[in-house]
Protein backbone atom coordinates (compact mmCIF):
# COMPACT_ATOMS: atom_id res chain seq x y z
CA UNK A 1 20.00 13.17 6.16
CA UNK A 2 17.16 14.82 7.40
CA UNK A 3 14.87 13.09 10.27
CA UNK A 4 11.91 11.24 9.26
CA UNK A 5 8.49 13.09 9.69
CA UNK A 6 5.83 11.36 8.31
CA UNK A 7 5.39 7.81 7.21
CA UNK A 8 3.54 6.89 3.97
CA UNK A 9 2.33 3.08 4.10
CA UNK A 10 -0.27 2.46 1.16
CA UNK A 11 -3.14 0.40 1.93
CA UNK A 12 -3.34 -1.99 -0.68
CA UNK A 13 0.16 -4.60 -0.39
CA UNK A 14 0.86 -3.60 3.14
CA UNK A 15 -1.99 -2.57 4.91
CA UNK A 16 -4.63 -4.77 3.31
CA UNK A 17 -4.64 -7.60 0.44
CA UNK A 18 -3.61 -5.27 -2.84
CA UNK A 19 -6.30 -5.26 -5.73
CA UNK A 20 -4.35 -7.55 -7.88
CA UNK A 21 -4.39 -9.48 -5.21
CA UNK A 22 -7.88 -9.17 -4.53
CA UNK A 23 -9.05 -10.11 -8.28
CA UNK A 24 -6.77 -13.08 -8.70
CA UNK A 25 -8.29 -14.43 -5.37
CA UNK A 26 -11.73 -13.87 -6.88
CA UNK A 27 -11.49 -13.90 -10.33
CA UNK A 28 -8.88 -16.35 -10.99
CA UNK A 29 -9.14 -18.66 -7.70
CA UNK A 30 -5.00 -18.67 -7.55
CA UNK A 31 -2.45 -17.00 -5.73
CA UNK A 32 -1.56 -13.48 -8.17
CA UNK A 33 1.88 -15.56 -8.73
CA UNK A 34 0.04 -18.25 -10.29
CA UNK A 35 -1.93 -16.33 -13.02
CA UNK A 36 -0.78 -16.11 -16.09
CA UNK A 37 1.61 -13.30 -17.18
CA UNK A 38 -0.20 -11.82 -19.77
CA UNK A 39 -3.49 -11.76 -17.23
CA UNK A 40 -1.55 -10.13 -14.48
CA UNK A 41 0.39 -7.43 -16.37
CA UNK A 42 -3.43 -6.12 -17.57
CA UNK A 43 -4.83 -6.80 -14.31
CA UNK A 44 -1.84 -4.64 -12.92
CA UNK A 45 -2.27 -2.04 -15.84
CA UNK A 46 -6.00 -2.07 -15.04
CA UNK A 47 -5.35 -1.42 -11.77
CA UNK A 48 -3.23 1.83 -11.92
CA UNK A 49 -6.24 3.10 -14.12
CA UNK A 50 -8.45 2.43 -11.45
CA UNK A 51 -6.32 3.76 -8.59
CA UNK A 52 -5.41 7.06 -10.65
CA UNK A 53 -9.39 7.32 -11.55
CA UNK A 54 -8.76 7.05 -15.13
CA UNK A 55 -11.52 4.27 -14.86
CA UNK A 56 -14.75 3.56 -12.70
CA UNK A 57 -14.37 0.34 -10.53
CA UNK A 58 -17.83 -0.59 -12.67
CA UNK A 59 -15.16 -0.43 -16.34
CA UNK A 60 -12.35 -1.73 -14.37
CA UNK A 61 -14.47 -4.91 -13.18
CA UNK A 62 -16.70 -4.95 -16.84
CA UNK A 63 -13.01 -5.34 -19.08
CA UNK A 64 -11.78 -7.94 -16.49
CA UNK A 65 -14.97 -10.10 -16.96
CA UNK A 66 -15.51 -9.64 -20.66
CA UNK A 67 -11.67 -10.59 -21.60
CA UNK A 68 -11.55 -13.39 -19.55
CA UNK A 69 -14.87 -14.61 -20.12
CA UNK A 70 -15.93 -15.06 -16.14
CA UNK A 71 -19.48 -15.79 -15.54
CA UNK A 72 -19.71 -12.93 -12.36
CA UNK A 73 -21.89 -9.61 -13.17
CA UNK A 74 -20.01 -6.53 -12.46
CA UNK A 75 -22.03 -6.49 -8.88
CA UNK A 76 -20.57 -9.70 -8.17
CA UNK A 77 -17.05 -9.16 -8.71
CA UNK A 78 -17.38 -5.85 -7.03
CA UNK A 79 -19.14 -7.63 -4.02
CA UNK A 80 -16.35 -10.45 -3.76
CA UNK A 81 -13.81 -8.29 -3.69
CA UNK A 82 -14.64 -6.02 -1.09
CA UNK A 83 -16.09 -9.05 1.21
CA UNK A 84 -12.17 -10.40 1.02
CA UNK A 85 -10.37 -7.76 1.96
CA UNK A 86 -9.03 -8.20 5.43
CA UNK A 87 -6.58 -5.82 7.02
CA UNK A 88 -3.16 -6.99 8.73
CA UNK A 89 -3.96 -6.81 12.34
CA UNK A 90 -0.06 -7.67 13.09
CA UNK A 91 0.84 -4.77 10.52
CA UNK A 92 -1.39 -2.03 12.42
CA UNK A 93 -0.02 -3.63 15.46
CA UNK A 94 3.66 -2.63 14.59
CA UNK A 95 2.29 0.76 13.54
CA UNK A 96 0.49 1.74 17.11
CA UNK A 97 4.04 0.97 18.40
CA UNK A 98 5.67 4.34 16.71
CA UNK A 99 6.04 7.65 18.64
CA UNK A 100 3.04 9.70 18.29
CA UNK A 101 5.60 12.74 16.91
CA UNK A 102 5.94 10.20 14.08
CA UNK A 103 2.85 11.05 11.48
CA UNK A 104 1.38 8.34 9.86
CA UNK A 105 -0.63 8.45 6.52
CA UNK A 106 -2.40 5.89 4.51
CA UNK A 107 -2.22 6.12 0.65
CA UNK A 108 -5.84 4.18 -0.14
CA UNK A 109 -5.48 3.20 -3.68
CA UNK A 110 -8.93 1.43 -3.49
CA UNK A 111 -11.82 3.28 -5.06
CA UNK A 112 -13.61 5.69 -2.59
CA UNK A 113 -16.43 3.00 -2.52
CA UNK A 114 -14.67 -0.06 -2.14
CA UNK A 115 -12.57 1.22 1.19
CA UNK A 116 -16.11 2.56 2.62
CA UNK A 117 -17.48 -0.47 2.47
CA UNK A 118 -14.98 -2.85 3.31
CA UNK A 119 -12.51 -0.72 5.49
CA UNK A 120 -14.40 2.53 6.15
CA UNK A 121 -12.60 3.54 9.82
CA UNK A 122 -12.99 -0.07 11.20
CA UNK A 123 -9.42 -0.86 12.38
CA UNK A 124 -7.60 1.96 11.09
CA UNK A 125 -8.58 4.69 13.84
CA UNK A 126 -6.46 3.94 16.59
CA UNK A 127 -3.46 3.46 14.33
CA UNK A 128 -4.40 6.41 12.08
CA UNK A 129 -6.44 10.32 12.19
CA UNK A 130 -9.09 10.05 9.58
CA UNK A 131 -7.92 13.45 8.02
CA UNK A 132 -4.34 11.30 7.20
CA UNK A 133 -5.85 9.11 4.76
CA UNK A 134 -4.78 10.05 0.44
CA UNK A 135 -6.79 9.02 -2.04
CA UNK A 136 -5.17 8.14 -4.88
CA UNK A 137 -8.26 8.48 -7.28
CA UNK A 138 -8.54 12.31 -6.15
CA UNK A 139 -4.76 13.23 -6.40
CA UNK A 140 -5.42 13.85 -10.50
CA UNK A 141 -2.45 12.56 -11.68
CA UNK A 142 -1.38 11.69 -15.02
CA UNK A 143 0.53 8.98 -13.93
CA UNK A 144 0.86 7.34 -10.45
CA UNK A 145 4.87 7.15 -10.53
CA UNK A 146 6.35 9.02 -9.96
CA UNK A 147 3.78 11.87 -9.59
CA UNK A 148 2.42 10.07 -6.57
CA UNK A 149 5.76 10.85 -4.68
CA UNK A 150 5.50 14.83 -5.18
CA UNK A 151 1.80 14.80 -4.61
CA UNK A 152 2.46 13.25 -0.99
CA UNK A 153 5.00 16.27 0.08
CA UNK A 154 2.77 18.35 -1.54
CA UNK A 155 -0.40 17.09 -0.14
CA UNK A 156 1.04 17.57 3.38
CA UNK A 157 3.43 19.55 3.79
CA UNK A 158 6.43 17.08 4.53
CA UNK A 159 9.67 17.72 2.11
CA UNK A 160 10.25 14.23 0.26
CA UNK A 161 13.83 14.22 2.67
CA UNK A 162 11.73 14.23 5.71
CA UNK A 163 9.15 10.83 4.56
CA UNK A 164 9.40 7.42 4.36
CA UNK A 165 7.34 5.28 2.52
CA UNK A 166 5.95 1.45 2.93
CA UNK A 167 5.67 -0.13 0.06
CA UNK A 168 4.76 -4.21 -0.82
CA UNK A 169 6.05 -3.09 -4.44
CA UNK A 170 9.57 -3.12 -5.04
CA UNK A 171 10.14 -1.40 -8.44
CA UNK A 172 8.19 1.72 -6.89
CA UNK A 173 10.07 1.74 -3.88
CA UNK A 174 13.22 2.34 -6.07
CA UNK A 175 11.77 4.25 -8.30
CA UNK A 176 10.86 6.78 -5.06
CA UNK A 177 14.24 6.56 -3.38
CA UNK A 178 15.63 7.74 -6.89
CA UNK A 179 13.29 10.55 -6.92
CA UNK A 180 14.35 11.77 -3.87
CA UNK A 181 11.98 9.86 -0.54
CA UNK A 182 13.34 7.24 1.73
CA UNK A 183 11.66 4.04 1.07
CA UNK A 184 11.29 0.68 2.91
CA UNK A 185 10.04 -2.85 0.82
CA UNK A 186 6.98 -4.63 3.01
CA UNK A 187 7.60 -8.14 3.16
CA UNK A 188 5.51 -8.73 6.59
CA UNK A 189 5.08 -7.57 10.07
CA UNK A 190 8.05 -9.03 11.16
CA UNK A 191 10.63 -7.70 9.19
CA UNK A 192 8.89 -4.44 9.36
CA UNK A 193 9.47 -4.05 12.92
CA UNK A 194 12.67 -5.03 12.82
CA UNK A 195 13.38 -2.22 10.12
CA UNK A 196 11.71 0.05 12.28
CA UNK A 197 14.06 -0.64 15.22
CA UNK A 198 17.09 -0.35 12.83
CA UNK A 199 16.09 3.30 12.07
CA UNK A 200 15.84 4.16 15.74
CA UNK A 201 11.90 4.23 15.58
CA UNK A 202 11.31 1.58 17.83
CA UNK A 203 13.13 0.69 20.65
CA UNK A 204 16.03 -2.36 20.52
CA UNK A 205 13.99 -5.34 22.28
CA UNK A 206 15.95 -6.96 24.75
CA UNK A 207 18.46 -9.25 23.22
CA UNK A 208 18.50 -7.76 20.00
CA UNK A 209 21.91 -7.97 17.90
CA UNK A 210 22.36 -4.70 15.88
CA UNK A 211 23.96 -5.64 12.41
CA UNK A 212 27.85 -4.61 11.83
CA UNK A 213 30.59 -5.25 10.76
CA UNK A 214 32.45 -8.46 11.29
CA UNK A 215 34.73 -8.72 14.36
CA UNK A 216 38.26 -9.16 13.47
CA UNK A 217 39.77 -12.22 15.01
């Protein structure tokens, strides 16, 4: 296996709240678990429209108020939703741990305008070089997966062997290992350290019991 080069955590699920998340926190008031299915597979649909640029974040936030009847303007929505977006500080944390040979690349599926406002380089610029940040509304894709794993070897340079990706979405972290790039599931800063250390990226803190197999008796 080749070594790791570059590591590929998208903003929205691991970095910062993801924008299902955001809309069922402001649109729904309830956890994106809680909403009903129908509301959350559009939401989701909605949302890979939006992060592909296939729709403005004005459309994207007009359709979600007119089919669920919501008494927020567009300006509203769009204001709520970037004024609760808070980024992990124990995620970036883990991040500013990793050896600086180790590149490290957001993928912002946010609208341009939404991560000015709410992110912009406020608590990303120790962790990451604001030249390592990929849009996906500019990477003109016909669909996000699995285009969006060939557009990030392409986009910089790394063979897919050689990156690792951080994902908060498990069907597209399978769907990129099959296509070829190592992939990790986000759960929370925790167990992403810990995953870290297991691939030799961080050292083993001191007591730390590496996973085998069973002794024999």
């Amino acid at each position: 296996m080749a070594k790791t080069g570059a590591l590929f955590f998208w903003l929205g699920g691991v970095l910062a709240p993801s924008i299902p998340d955001l809309i069922a926190h402001t649109l729904f008031k309830s956890p994106i678990e809680k909403v009903n299915i129908h509301a959350r597979l559009r939401t989701r649909q909605l949302t890979t429209d939006l992060c592909l640029g296939h729709i403005t974040a004005e459309a994207f936030c007009h359709t979600l108020i007119q089919e669920h009847a919501n008494g927020l303007t567009i300006a509203e929505l769009e204001t709520a939703v970037k004024n609760a977006v808070q980024l992990r500080g124990d995620v970036l944390d883990v991040i500013a741990q990793l050896p600086s040979d180790l590149e490290r690349w957001t993928i912002c599926d946010y609208p341009k305008a939404w991560y000015e406002a709410a992110i912009g380089d406020r608590g990303l610029a120790e962790v990451f070089f604001s030249d390592h940040i990929l849009f996906t509304v500019e990477s003109r894709l016909s669909h996000l997966v699995p285009n969006i794993f060939d557009h990030l070897s392409s986009a910089t340079g790394h063979p897919l062997d050689t990156c690792l990706l951080i994902d908060a979405l498990t069907p597209r972290a399978v769907d990129a290992v099959k296509h070829g790039l190592d992939a990790t599931i986000f759960v929370d800063a925790r167990r992403l350290k810990r995953d870290f250390v297991l691939r030799r990226m961080l050292p083993f803190p001191l007591g730390f019991v590496h996973p085998g197999p069973a002794q024999q008796g």
